[in-house]
Protein backbone atom coordinates (compact mmCIF):
# COMPACT_ATOMS: atom_id res chain seq x y z
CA UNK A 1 -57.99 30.33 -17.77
CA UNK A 2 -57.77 28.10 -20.77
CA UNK A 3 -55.19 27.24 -22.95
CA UNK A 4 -55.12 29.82 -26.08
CA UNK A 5 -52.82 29.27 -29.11
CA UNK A 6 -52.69 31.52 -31.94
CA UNK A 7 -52.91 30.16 -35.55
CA UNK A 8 -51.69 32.31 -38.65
CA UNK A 9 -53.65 30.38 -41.58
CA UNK A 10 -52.87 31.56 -45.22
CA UNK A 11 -56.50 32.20 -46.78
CA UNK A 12 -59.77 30.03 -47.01
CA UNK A 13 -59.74 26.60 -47.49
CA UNK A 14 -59.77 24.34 -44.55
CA UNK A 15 -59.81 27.05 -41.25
CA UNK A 16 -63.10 25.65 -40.08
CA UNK A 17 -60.73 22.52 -38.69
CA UNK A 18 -60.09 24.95 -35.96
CA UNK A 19 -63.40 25.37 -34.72
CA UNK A 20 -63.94 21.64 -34.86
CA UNK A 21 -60.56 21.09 -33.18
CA UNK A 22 -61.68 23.52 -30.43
CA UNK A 23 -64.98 22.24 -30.09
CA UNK A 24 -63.80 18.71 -29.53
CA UNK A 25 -60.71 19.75 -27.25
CA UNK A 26 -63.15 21.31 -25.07
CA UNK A 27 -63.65 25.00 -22.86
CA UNK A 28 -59.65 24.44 -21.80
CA UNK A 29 -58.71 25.21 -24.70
CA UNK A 30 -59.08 27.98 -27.54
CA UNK A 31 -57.31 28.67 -30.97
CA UNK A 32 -58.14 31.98 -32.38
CA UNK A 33 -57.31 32.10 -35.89
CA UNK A 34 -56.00 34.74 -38.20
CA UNK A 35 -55.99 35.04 -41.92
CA UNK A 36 -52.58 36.05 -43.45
CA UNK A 37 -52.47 37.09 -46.96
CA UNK A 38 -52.50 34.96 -49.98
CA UNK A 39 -51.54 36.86 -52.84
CA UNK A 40 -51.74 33.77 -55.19
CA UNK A 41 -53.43 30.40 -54.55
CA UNK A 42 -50.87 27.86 -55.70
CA UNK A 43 -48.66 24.85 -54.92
CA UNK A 44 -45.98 26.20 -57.06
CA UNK A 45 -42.36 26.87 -55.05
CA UNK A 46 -42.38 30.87 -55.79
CA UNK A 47 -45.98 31.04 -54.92
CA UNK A 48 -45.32 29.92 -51.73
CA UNK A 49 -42.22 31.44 -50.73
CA UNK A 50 -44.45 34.46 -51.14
CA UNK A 51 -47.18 32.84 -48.42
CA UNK A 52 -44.48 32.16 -46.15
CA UNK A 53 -42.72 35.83 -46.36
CA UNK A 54 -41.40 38.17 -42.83
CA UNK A 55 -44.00 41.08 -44.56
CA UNK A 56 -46.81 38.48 -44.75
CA UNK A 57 -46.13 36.74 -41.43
CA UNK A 58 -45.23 39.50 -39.62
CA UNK A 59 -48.76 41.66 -40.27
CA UNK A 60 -50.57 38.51 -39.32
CA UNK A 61 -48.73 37.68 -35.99
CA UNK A 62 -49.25 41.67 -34.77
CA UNK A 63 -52.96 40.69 -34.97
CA UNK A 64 -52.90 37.60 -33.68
CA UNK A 65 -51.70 39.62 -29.93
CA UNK A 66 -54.74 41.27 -30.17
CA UNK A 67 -56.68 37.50 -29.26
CA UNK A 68 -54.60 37.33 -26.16
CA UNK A 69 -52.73 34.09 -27.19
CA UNK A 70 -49.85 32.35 -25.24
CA UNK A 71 -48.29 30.80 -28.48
CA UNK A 72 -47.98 31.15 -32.16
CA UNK A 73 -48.17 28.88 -34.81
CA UNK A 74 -47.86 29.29 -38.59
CA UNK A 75 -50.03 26.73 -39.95
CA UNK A 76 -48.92 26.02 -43.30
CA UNK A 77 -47.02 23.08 -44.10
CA UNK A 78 -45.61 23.97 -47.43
CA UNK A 79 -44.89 27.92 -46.69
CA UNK A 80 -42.87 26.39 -44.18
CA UNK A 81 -40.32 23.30 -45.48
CA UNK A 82 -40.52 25.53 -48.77
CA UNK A 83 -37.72 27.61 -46.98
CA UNK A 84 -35.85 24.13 -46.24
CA UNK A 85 -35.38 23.46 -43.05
CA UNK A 86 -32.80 26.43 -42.00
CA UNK A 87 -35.16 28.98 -43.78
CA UNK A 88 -37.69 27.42 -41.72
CA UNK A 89 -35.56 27.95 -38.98
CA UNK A 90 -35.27 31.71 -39.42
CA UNK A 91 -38.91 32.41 -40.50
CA UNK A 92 -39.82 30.98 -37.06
CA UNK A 93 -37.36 33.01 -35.32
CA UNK A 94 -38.84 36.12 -36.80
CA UNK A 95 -42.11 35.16 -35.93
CA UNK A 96 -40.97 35.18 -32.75
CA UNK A 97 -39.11 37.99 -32.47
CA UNK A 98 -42.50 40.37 -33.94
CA UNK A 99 -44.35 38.49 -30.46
CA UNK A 100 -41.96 37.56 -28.04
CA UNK A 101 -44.24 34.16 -27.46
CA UNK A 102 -43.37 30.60 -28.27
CA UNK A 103 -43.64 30.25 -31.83
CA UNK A 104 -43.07 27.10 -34.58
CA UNK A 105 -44.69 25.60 -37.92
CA UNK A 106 -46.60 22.92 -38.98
CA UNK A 107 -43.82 21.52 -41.00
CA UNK A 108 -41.98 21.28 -37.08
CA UNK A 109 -45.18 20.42 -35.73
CA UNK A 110 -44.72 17.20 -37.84
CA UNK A 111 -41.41 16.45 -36.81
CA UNK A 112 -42.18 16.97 -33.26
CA UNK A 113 -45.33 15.00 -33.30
CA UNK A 114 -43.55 12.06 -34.43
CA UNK A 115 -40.72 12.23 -32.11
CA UNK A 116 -43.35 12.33 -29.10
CA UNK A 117 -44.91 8.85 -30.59
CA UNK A 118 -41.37 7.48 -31.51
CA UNK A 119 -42.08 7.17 -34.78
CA UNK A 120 -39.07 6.79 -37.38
CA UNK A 121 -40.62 5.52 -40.67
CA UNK A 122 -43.53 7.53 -42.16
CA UNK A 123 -45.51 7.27 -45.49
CA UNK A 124 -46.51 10.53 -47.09
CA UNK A 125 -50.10 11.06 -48.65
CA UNK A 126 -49.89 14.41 -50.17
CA UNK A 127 -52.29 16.60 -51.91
CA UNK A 128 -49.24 18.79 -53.44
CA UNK A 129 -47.60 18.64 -56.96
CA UNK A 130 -44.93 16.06 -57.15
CA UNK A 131 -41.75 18.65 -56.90
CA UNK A 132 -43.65 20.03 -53.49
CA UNK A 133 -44.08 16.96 -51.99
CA UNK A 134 -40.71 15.82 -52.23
CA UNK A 135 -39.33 18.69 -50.57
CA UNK A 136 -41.68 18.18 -47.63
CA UNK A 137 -39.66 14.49 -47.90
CA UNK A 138 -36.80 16.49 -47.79
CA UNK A 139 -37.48 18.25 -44.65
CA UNK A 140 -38.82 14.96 -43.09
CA UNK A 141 -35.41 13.08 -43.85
CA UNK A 142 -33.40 16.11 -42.63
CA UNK A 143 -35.24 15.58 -39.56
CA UNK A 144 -34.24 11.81 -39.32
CA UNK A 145 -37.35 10.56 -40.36
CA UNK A 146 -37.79 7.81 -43.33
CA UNK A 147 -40.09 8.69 -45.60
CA UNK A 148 -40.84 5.00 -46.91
CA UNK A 149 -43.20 6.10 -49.41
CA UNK A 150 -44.49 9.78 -50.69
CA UNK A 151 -47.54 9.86 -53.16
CA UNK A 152 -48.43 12.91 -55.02
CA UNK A 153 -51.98 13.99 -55.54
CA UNK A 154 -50.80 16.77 -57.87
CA UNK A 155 -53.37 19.36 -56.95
CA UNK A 156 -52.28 22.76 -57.85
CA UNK A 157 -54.04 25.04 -55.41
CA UNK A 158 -55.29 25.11 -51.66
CA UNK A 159 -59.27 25.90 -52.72
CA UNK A 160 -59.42 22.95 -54.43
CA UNK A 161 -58.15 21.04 -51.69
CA UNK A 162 -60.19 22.19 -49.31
CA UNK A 163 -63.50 21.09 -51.82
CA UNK A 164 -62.16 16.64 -50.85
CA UNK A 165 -65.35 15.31 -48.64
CA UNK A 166 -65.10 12.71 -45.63
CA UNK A 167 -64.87 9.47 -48.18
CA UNK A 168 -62.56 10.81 -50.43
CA UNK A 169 -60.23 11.93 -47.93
CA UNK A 170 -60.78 8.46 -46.17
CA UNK A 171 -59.54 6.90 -49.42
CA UNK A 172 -56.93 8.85 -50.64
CA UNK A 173 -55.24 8.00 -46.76
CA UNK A 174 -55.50 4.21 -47.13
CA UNK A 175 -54.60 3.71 -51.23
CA UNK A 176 -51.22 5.88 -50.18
CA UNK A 177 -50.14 4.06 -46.84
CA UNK A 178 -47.49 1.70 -46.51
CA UNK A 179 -47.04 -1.27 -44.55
CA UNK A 180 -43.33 -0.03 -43.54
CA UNK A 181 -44.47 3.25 -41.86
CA UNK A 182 -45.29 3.71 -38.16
CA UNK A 183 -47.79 6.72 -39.21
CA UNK A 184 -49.36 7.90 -41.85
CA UNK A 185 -48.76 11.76 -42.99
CA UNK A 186 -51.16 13.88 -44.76
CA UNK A 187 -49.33 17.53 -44.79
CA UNK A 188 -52.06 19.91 -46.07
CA UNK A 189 -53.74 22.30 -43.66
CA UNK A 190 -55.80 23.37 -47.09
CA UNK A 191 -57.26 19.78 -46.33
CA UNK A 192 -60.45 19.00 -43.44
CA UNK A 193 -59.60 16.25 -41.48
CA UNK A 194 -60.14 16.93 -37.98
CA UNK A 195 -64.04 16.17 -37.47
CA UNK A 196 -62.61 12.57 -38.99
CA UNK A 197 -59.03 11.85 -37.09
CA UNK A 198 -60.55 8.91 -35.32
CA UNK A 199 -61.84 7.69 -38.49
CA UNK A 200 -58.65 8.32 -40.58
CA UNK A 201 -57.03 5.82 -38.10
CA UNK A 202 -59.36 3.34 -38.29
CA UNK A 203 -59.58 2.87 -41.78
CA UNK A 204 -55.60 3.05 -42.32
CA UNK A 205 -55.05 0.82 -39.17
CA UNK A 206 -52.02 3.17 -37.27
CA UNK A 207 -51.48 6.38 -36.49
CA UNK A 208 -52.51 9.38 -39.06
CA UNK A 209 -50.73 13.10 -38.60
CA UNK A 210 -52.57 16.06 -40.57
CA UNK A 211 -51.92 18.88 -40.88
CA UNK A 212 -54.10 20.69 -39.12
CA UNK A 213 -54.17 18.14 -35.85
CA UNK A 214 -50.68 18.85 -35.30
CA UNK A 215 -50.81 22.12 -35.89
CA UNK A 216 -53.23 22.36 -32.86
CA UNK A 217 -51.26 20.11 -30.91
CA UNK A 218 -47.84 21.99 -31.40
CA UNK A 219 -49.38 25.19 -30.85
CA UNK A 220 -51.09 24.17 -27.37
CA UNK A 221 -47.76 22.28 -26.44
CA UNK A 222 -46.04 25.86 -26.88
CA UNK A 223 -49.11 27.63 -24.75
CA UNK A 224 -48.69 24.96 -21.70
CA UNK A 225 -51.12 22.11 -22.44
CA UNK A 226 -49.88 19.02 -21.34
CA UNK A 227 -52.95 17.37 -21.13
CA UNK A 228 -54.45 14.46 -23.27
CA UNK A 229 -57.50 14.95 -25.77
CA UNK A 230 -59.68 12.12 -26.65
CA UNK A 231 -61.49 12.17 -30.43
CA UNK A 232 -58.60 13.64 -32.18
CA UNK A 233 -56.73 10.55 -33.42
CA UNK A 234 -53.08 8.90 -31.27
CA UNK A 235 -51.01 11.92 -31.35
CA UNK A 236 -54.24 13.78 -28.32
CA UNK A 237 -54.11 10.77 -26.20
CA UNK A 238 -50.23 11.13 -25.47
CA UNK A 239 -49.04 13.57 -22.73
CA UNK A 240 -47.14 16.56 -24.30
């Protein structure tokens, strides 16, 4: 039987990485996705409080049992570390209380990701408006990690995201690294990046966490997959 992690993804933007994270991990492993509801598209701290809701969640993770999943993931990085990291906390806890299956967030899935590579000191390329970004730098630094540099792309909502191409997402990566940081971070999971992890590492020279690659990786962690990936950047080749 393979390995089959749920994903609760807030509207259309970038939810074809899953397909071409599934594709490359191979028949062992599957991540059905559902779409939760996304009553506005916007970067903006009441919009998405309102993405990251227990009503919104909840309706979502009730159909996500209906794909058979061993885990549950909420993959969105700001309707998670929105909360801070005590409401994110609790909104994982309900999660898992509407399921009764292992459950977390990207904005953990970050965290956790870099503890499994030992990494300490992390730049920040986000696609956010400046006063959302720094709250994700927030959450990172209540997590222990040094955020040595966080750049601000100031995009306002998810679709538009979701419109960035191979080269520009290549670029915006290696004009906002930092010679200090032990990985790169690009938070999004309104942003396509897995088809290009290899790439992303390659042009920045170190290890590269997106959103949607640890999203994956968190959510098959959770489902039993201890295995190691190849074509989906540093964080696939190390035993969970």
């Amino acid at each position: 039987m393979p390995f089959t992690a749920g994903i609760l993804y807030p509207g259309y933007s970038a939810e074809d990485d899953y397909p071409t994270l599934a594709g490359l991990l191979g028949e062992g492993c599957r991540l059905p996705l559902v779409h939760t509801e996304m009553r506005e598209d916007a970067h903006r701290v009441d919009a998405l409080l309102d993405v990251g809701s227990r009503e919104v969640l909840a309706d979502g993770a009730r159909r996500l049992l209906d794909h058979g999943v061993s885990s549950v993931l909420w993959g969105c990085t700001s309707g998670s570390f929105v909360f801070g990291p005590e409401g994110a906390r609790e909104q994982v806890e309900k999660l898992r209380a509407v399921t009764g299956l292992p459950t977390s967030s990207t904005s953990f899935a970050f965290v956790r990701a870099a503890q499994a590579l030992g990494v300490r000191r992390v730049a920040v390329a986000a696609t956010y408006p400046a006063d959302v970004a720094e709250r994700f730098a927030d959450f990172l630094e209540a997590a222990e990690l040094e955020v040595v540099r966080m750049s601000s792309r100031g995009i306002i909502t998810a679709a538009e995201v979701g419109t960035l191409g191979r080269e520009e997402v290549l670029e915006f990566a290696a004009a906002n690294d930092d010679a200090r940081a032990e990985a790169l971070l690009l938070p999004d999971t309104a942003l396509h990046t897995a088809a290009w992890l290899d790439d992303l590492e390659e042009r920045v020279g170190k290890t590269v966490l997106t959103a949607n690659q640890v999203t994956a990786w968190e959510a098959l962690r959770l489902a039993g997959d201890r295995g190691t990936h190849n074509g989906l950047g540093t964080l696939f080749r190390v035993p969970g």
